[in-house]
Protein backbone atom coordinates (compact mmCIF):
# COMPACT_ATOMS: atom_id res chain seq x y z
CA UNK A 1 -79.14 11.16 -39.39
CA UNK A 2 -78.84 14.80 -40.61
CA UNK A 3 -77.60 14.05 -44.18
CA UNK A 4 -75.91 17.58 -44.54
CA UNK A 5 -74.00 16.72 -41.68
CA UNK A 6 -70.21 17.03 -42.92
CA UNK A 7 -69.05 12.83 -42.96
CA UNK A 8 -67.71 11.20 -40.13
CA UNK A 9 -63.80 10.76 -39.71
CA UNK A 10 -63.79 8.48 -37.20
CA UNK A 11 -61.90 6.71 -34.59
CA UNK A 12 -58.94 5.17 -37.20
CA UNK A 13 -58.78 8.53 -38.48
CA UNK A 14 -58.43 10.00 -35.46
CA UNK A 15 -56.25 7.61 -34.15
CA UNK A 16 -53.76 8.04 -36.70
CA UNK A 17 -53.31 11.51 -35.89
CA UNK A 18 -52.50 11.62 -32.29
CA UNK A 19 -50.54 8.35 -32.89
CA UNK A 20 -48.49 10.58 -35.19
CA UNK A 21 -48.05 12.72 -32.41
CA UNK A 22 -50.95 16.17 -33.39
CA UNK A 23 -52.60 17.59 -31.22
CA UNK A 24 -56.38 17.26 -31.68
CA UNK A 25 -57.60 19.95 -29.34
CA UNK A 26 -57.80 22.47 -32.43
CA UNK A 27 -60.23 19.80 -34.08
CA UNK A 28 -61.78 19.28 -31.12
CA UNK A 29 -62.50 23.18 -30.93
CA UNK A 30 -63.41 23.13 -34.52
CA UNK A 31 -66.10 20.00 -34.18
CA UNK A 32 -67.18 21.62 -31.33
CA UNK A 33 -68.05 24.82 -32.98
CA UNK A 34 -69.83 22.80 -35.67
CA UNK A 35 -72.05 20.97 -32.90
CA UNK A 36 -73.28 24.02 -31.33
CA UNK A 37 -73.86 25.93 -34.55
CA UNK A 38 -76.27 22.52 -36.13
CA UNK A 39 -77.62 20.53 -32.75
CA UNK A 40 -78.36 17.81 -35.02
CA UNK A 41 -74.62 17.47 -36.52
CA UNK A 42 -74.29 13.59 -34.35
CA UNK A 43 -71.36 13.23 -36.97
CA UNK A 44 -69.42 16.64 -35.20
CA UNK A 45 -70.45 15.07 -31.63
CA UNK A 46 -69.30 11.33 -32.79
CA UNK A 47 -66.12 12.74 -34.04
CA UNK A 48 -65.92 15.17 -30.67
CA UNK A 49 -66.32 12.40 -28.21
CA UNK A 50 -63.65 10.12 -29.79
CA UNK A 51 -60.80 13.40 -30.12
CA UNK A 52 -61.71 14.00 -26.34
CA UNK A 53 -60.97 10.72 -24.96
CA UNK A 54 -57.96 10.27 -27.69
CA UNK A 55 -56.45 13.18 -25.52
CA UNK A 56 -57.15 11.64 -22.08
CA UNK A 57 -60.64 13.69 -21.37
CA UNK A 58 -62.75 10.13 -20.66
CA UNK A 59 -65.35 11.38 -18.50
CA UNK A 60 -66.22 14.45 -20.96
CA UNK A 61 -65.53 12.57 -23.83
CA UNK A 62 -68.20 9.66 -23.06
CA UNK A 63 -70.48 12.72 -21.97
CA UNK A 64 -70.26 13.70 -25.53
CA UNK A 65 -70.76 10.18 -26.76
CA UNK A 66 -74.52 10.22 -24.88
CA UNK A 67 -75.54 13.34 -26.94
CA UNK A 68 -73.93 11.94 -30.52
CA UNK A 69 -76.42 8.72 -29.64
CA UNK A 70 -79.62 11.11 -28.90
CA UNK A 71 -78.95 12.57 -31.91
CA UNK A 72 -78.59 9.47 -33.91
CA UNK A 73 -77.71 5.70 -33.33
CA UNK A 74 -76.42 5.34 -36.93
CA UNK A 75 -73.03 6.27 -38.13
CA UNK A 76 -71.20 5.58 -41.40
CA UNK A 77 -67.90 5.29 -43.06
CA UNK A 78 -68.04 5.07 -46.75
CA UNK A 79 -65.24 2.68 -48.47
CA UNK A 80 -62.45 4.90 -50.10
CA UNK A 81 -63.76 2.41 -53.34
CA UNK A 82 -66.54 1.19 -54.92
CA UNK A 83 -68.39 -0.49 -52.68
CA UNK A 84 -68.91 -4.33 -53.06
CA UNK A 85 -69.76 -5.50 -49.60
CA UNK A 86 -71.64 -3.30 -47.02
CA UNK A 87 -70.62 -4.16 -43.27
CA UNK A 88 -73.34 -3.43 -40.35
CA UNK A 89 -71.37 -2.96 -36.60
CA UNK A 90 -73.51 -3.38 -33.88
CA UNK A 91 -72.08 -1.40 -30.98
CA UNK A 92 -72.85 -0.54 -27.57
CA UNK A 93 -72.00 2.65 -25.38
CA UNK A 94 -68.69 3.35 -23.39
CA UNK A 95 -65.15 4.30 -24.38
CA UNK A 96 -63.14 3.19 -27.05
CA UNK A 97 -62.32 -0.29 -25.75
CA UNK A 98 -66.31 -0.60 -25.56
CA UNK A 99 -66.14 -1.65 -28.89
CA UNK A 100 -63.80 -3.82 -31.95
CA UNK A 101 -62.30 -0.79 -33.83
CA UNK A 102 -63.34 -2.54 -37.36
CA UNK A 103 -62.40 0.90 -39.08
CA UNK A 104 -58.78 0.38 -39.17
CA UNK A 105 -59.42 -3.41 -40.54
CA UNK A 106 -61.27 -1.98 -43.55
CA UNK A 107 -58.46 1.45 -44.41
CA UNK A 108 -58.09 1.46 -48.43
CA UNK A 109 -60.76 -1.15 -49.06
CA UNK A 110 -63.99 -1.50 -51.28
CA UNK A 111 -66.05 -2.74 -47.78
CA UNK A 112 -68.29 -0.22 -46.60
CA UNK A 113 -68.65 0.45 -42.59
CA UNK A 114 -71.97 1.34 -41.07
CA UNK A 115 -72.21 1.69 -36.94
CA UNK A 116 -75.36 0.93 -35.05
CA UNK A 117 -75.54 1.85 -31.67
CA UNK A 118 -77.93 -0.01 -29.33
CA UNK A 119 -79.09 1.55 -25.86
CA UNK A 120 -79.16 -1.27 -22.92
CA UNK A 121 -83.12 -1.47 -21.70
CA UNK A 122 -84.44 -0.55 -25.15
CA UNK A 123 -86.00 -2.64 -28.01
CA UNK A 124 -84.47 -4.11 -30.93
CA UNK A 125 -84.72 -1.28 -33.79
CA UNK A 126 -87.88 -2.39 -35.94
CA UNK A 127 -85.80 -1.16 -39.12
CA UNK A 128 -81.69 -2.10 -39.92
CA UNK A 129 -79.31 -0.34 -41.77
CA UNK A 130 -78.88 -2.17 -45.32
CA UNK A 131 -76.31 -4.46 -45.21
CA UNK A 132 -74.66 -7.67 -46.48
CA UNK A 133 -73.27 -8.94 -43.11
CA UNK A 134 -73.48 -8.51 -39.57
CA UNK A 135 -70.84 -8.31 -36.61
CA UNK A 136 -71.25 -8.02 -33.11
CA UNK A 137 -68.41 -5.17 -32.28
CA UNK A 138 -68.86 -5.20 -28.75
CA UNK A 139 -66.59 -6.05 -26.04
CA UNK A 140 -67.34 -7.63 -22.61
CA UNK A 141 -67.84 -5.57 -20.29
CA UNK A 142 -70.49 -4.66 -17.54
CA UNK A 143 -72.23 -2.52 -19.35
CA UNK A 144 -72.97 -4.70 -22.25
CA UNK A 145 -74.08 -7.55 -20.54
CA UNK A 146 -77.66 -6.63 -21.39
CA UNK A 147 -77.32 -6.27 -24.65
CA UNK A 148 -75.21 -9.26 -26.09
CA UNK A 149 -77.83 -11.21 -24.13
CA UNK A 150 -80.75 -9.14 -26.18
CA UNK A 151 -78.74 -9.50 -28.89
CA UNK A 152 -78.46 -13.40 -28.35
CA UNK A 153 -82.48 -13.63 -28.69
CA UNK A 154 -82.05 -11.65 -31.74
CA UNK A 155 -79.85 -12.83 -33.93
CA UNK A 156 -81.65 -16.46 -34.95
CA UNK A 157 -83.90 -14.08 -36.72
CA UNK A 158 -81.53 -11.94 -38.19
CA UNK A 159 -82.37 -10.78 -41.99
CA UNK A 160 -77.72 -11.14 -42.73
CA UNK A 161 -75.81 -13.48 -42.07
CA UNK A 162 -74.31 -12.34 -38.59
CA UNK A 163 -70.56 -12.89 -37.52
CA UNK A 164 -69.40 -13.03 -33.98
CA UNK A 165 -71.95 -14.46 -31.88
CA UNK A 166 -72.68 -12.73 -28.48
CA UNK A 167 -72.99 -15.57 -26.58
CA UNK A 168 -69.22 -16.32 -27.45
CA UNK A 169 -68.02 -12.84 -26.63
CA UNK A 170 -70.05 -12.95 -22.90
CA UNK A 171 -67.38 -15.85 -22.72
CA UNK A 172 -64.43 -13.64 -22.83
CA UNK A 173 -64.71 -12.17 -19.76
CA UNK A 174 -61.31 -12.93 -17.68
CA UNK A 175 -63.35 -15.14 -14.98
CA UNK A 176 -64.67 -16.84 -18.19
CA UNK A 177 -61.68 -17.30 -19.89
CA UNK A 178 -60.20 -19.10 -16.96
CA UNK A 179 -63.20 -21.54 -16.39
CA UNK A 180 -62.88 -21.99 -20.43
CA UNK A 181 -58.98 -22.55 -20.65
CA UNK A 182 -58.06 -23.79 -17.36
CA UNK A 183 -57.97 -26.91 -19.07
CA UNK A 184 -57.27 -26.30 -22.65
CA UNK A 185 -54.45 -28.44 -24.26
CA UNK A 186 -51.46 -26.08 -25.00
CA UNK A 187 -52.73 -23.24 -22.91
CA UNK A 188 -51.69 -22.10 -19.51
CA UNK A 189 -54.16 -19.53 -17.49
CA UNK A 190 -53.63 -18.27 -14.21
CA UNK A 191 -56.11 -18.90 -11.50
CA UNK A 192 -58.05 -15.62 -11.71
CA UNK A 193 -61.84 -14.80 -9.57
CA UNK A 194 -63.83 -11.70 -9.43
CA UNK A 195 -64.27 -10.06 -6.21
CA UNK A 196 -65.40 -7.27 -4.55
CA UNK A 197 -63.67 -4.37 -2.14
CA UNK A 198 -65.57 -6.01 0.58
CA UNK A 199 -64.14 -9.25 -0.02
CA UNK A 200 -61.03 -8.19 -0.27
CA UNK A 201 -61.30 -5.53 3.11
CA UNK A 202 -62.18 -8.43 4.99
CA UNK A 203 -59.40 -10.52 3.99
CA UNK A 204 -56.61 -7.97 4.59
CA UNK A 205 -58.46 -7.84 7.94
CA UNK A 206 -57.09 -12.00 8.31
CA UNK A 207 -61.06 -12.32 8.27
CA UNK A 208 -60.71 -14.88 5.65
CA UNK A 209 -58.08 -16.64 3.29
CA UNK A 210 -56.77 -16.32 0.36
CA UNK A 211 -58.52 -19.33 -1.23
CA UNK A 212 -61.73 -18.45 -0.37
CA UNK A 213 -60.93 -15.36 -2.79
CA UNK A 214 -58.69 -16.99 -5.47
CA UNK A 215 -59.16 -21.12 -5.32
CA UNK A 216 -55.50 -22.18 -5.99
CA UNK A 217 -53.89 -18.61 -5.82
CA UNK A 218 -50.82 -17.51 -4.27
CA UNK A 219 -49.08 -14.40 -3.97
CA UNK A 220 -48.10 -12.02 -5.29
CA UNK A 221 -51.25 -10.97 -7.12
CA UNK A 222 -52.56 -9.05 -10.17
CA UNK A 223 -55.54 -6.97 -9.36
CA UNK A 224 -57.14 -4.85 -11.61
CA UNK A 225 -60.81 -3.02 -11.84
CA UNK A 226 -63.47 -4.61 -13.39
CA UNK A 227 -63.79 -3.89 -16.99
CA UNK A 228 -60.42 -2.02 -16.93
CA UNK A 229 -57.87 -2.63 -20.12
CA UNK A 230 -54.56 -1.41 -21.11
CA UNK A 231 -53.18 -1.68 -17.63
CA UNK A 232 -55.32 1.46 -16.53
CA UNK A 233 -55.26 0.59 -12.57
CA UNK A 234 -53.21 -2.82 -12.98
CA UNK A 235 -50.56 -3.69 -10.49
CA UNK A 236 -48.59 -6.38 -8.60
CA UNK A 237 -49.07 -6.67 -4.93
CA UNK A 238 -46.83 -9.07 -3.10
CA UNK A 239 -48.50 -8.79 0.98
CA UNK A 240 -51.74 -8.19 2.39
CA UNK A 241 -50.10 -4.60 3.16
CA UNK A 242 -49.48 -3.78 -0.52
CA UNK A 243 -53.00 -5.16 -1.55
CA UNK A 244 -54.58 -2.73 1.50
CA UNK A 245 -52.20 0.26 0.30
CA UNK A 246 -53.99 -0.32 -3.32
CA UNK A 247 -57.53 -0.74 -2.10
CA UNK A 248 -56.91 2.80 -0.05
CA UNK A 249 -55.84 4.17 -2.94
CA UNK A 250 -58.40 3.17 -5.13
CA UNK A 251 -62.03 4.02 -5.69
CA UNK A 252 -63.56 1.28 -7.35
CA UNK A 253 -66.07 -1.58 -6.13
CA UNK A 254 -65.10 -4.58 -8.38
CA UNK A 255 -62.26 -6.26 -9.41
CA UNK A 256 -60.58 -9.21 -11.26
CA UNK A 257 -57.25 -10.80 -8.97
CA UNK A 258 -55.32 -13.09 -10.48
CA UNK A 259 -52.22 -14.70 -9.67
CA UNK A 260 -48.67 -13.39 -11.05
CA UNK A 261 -47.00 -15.59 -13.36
CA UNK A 262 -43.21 -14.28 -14.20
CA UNK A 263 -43.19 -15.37 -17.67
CA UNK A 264 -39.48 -13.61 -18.64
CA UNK A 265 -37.05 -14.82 -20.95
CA UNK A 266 -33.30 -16.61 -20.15
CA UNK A 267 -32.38 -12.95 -20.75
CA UNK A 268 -34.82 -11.32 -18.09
CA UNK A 269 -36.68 -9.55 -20.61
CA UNK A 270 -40.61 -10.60 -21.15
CA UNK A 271 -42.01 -10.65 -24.24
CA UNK A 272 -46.23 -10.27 -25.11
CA UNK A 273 -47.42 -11.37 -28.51
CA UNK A 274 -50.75 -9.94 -29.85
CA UNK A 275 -52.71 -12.87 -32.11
CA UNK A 276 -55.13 -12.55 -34.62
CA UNK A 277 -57.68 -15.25 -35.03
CA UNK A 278 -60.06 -15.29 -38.07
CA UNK A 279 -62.08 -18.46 -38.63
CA UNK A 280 -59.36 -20.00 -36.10
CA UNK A 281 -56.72 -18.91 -38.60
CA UNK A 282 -53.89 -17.47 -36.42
CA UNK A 283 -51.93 -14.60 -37.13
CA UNK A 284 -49.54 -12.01 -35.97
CA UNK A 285 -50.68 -8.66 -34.95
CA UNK A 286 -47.31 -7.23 -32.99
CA UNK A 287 -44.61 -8.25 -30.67
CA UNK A 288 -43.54 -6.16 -27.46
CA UNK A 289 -40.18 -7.04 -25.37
CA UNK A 290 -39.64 -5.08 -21.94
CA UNK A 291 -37.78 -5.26 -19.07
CA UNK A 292 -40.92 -4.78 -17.15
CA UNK A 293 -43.69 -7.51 -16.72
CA UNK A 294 -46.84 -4.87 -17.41
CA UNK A 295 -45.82 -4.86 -21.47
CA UNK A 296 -47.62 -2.22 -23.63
CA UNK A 297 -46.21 -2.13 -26.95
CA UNK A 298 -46.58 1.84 -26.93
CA UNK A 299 -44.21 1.56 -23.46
CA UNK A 300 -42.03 -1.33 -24.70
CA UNK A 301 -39.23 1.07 -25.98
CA UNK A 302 -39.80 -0.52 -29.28
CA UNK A 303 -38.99 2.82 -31.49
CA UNK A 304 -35.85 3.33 -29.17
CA UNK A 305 -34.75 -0.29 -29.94
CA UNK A 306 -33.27 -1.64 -33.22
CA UNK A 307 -32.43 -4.81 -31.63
CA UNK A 308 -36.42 -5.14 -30.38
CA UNK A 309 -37.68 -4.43 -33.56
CA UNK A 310 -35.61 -7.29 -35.47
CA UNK A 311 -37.07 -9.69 -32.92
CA UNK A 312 -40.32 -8.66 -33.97
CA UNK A 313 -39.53 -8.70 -36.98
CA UNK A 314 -38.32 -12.22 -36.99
CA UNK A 315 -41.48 -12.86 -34.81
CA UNK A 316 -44.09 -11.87 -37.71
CA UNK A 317 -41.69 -12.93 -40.69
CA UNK A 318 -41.61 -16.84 -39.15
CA UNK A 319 -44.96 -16.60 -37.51
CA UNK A 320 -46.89 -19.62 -39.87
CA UNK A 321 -43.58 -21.89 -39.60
CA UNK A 322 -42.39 -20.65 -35.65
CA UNK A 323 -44.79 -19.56 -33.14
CA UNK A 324 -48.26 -20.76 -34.57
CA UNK A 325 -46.44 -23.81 -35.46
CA UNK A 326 -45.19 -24.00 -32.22
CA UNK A 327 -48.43 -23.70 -30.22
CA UNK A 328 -50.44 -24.93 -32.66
CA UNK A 329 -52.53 -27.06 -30.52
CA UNK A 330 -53.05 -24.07 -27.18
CA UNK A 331 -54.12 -21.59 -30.00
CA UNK A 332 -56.67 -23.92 -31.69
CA UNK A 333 -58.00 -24.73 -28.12
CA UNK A 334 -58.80 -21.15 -27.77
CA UNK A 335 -60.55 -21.08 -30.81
CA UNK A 336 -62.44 -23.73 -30.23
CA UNK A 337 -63.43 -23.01 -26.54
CA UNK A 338 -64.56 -19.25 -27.32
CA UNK A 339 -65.87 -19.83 -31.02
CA UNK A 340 -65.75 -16.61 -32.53
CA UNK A 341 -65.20 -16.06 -36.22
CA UNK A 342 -62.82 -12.80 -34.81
CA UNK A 343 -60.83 -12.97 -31.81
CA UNK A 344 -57.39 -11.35 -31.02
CA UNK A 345 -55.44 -12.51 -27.97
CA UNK A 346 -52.89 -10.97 -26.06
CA UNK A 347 -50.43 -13.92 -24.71
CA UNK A 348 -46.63 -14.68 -23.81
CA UNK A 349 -44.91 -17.87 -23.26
CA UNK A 350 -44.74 -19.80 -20.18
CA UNK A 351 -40.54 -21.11 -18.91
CA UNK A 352 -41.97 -24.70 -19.81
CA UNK A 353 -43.14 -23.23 -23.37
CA UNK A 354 -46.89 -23.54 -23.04
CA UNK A 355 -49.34 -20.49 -24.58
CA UNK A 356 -49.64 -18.21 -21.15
CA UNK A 357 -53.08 -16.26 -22.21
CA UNK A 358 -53.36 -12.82 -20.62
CA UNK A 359 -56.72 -12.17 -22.42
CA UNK A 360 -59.00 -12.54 -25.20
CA UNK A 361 -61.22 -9.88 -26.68
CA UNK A 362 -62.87 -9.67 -30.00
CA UNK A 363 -62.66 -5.88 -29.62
CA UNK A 364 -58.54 -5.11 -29.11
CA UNK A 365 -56.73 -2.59 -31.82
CA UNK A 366 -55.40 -4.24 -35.27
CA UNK A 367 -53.66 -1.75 -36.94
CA UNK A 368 -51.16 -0.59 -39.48
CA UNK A 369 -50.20 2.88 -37.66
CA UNK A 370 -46.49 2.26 -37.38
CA UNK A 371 -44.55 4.39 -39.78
CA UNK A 372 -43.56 2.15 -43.07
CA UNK A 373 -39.94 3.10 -42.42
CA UNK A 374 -39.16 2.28 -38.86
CA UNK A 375 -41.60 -1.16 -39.24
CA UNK A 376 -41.10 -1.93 -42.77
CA UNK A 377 -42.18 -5.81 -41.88
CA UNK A 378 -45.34 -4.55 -40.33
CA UNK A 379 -46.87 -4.05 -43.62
CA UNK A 380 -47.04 -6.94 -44.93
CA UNK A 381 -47.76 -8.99 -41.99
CA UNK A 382 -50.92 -6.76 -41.44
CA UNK A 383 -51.97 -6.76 -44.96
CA UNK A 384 -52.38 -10.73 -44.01
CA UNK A 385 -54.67 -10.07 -41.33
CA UNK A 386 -56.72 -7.37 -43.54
CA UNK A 387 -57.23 -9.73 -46.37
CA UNK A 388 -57.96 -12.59 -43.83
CA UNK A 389 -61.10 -10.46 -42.78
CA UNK A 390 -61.99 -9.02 -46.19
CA UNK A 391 -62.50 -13.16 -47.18
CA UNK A 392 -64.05 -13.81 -43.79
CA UNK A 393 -66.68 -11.13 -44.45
CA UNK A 394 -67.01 -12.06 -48.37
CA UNK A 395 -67.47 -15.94 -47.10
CA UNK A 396 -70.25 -14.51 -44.90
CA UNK A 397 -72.23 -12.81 -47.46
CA UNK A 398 -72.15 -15.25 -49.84
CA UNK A 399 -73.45 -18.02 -47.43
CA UNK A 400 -76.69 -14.84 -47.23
CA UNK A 401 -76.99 -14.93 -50.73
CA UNK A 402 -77.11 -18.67 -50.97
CA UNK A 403 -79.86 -19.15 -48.30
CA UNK A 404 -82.22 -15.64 -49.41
């Protein structure tokens, strides 16, 4: 790494600003200027590729990723303190669901953030980053098979105590995830299969049923691309000729098809909860309500909606006595089937009250973006889930000091 390199910002940086609504095109401009005038600036190029995708340029902006990483696989984010616990991510390429956004769990702390990048078909790096603790920051997805299975052989050996074991997150997958929960007390999964356009051609065809795709499944359907997230590509078909429509409209090879559970309230409305675990400790990261089944909480109307936001509110104020209380048993099955030390989970409740899990992922957004005076319960509640981790990391060097 060039060390007069101006410092990174980052992606919770960077985040922050477009959620607040700027326009980072001048920055990008500026951070673009700064890469061509110092080739060797992977901090302008890191900073470039995340503002690009942040303002919908994916395709450019993971071009720019691929030059930050020739540049330089190593990336840090200094604590806005005095350190006392240095935190090594291992990432892996793609977009910015490739990897947990650990940033915006460590805003205003004395923890230290340093990102490792690692390249699918290349060695382990002979020399780390110092650090106290290790986490696997990747996500599952296609391209990091590879990897979390390299990193599987490595991390026995590893010189820190290492959290989030890749074996664990190659079991997160949404095929995965069914096989693990199908029969998990307290949890409800829908049957779900990967499959390919082929499959799928020849069975709008009437070449061949619907259980040889989906064992158990029943329209309508969920189909989505593989390794798609936030409902990029998602959608409900409820016929063959809405599934064929799709396909024809679609480019991709590989998908994931699940069956559609309506999950909606008495009301009508449908409501997805977003769930922290650390060390299989649950807690609440946000609450969306919509009319609509496909919930984002950016699309929920939650700004526009007093009456939303005191039922999140009420959500994440009674969370240890209501909901975790009230699937305590589905939400410590998921723990225990996938694991991980760090896990969130986006989920909903089923009509006959069990845990419906849409997906787990150790790498989803945590945050504390919402402004203080709209979501004056949000602080608090995520200041739980920030100190959670702190202690989880602090647990996890001290175990390394004990054993060096």
């Amino acid at each position: 790494m060039n060390l007069s390199q101006p410092p990174l910002m980052g992606l919770a940086h960077l985040m922050r600003l477009a959620f607040n609504g700027q326009s980072l095109m001048p920055l990008a401009e500026t951070l673009k200027a700064r890469a061509e005038q110092n080739p060797l600036d992977a901090n302008a190029l890191m900073d470039l590729s995340i503002a690009l995708q942040l303002h919908g340029l994916r395709d450019v902006g993971l071009d720019t990723l691929s030059l930050a990483l020739q540049s330089s696989r190593v990336y840090e984010l200094p604590a806005s303190r005095p350190v006392t616990l240095r935190l090594l991510a291992i990432m892996g390429p793609g977009d910015l669901m490739a990897n947990a956004p650990l940033a915006f769990l460590l805003e205003d702390s004395d923890i230290s953030l340093t990102m490792l990048y690692l390249l699918p078909g290349e060695p382990m790096p002979e020399y780390l980053p110092e650090h106290d603790v290790a986490f696997i920051a990747m996500s599952d997805t296609s391209q990091t098979h590879e990897l979390l299975a390299q990193l599987a052989q490595a991390v026995p050996s590893w010189p820190k105590p290492v959290l989030v074991q890749p074996e664990g997150i190659l079991r997160t997958s949404r095929e995965n995830a069914y096989a693990l929960l199908k029969d998990a007390p307290g949890v409800y999964v829908p049957p779900t299969a990967q499959t390919t356009r082929q499959a799928l051609e020849v069975f709008c065809a009437g070449q061949a049923a619907l259980g040889e795709l989906l064992p158990d499944g029943a329209f309508p359907l969920i189909i989505r691309p593989l390794d798609s997230h936030a409902g990029h590509g998602l959608e409900k078909v409820a016929e063959v000729a809405e599934l064929a429509r799709y396909l024809a409209a679609s480019t991709e090879t590989d998908f994931f098809i699940a069956s559609f559970i309506d999950y909606s309230g008495a009301d009508g409305l449908f409501r997805k909860y977003r769930v922290v675990l650390v060390d299989g400790v649950p807690f609440a990261g946000h609450m969306g309500v919509s009319a609509h089944w496909m919930i984002h909480y950016l699309n929920a109307g939650m700004v526009e909606s007093a009456e939303k936001r005191a039922e999140e509110e009420a959500f994440m104020r009674d969370f240890e006595t209501d909901f975790a209380q009230r699937h305590r048993v589905g939400l410590r099955s998921v723990y225990e089937r996938f694991g991980l030390d760090y896990l969130v989970m986006d989920c909903a409740e089923t009509r006959d009250g069990a845990l419906f899990v849409f997906e787990v992922d150790a790498g989803a957004v945590v945050h504390s973006m919402d402004p203080p005076d709209m979501f004056p319960y949000k602080v608090p509640a995520m200041q739980k889930v920030f100190d959670a981790f702190h202690a989880l990391l602090r647990r996890a060097a001290l175990k390394g000091t004990a054993h060096s």
